[in-house]
Protein backbone atom coordinates (compact mmCIF):
# COMPACT_ATOMS: atom_id res chain seq x y z
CA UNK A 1 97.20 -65.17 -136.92
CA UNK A 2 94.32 -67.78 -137.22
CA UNK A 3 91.06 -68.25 -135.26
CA UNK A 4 90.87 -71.02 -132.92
CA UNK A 5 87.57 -72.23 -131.49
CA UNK A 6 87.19 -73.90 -127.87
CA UNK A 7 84.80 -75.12 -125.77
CA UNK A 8 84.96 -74.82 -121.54
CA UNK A 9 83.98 -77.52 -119.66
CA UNK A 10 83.04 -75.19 -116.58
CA UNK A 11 80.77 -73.07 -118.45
CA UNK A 12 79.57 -75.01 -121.45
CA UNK A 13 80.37 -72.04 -123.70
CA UNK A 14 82.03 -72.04 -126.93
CA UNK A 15 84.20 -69.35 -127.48
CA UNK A 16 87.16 -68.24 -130.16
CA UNK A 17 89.99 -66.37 -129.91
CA UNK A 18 92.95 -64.94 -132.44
CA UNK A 19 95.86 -66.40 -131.49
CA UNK A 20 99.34 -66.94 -132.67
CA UNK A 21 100.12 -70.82 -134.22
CA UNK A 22 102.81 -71.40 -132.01
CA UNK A 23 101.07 -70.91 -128.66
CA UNK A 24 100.29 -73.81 -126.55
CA UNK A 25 96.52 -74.80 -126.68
CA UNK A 26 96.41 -76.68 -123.75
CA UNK A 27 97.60 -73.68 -121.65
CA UNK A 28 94.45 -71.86 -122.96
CA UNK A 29 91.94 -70.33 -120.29
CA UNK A 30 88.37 -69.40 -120.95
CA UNK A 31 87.74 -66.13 -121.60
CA UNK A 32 84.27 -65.47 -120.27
CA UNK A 33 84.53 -67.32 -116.68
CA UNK A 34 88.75 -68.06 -116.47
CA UNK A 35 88.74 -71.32 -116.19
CA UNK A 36 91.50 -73.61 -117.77
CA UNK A 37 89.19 -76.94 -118.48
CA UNK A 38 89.12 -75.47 -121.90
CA UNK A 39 88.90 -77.91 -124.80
CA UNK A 40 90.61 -77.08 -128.46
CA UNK A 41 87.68 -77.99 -130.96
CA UNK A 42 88.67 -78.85 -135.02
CA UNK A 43 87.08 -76.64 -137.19
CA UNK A 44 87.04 -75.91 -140.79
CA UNK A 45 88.79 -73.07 -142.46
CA UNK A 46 88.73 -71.24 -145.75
CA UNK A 47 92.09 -69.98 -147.91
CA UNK A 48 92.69 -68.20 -150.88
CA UNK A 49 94.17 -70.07 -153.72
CA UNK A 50 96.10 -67.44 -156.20
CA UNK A 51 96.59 -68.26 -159.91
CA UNK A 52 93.91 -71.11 -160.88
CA UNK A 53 92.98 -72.36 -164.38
CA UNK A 54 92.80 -69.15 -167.00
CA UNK A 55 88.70 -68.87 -167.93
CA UNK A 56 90.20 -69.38 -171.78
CA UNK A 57 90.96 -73.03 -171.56
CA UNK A 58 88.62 -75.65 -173.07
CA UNK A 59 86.73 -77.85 -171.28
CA UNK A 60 88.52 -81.27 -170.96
CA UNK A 61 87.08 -84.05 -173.79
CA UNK A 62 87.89 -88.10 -174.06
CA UNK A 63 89.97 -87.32 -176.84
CA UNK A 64 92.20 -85.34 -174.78
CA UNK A 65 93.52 -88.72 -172.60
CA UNK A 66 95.97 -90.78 -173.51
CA UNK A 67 94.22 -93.89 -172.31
CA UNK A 68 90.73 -93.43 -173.48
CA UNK A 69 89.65 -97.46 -172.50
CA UNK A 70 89.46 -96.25 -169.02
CA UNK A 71 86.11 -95.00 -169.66
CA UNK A 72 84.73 -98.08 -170.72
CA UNK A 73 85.33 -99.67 -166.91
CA UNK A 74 81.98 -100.90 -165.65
CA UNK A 75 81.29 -98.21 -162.57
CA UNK A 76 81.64 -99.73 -159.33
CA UNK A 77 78.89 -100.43 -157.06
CA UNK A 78 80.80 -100.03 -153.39
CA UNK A 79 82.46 -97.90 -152.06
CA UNK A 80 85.30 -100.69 -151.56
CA UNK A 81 85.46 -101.86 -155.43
CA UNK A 82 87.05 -98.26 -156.18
C-alpha cells in the first residue's frame, strides 16, 4: 500500500498516512484533530526498476547510429526551437 501525504485546512498540519489505492481521498479525515477539510497533496515517489543495462556493455559511440549527420545540427538556442 502507498503513502499518501495531506494537508488539513483546520489545523494547518501536514500529515501522511498508508493507505490502500482504491480508497476515496476525499473521504479522508485528519488524523491529529478529525477534521475532514483535509486536502490530498502530489508528491514524489521512488520505485525499483529490476533488470537495467548489464555493467559489460560499451559505452554508446557516433559510429554506433545509423544516422550519424544528426550530430552535425547546429544546437538550438530556445527552448521552443527543439
Amino acid at each position: 500500500m502507498p503513502l499518501y501525504e495531506y494537508f488539513c485546512e483546520t489545523c494547518e498540519q501536514e500529515f501522511t498516512l498508508l493507505q490502500s489505492a482504491s480508497t476515496n481521498k476525499e473521504e479522508t479525515v485528519c488524523d491529529l484533530c478529525g477534521s475532514g477539510n483535509v486536502k490530498y497533496k502530489f508528491s514524489s515517489f521512488a520505485s525499483k526498476v529490476v533488470g537495467g543495462t548489464p555493467k559489460t556493455s560499451k559505452p554508446v559511440t557516433m559510429d554506433d547510429y545509423p544516422n550519424k549527420d544528426v550530430f552535425k545540427l547546429p544546437v538550438p538556442r530556445l527552448r521552443s526551437e527543439l
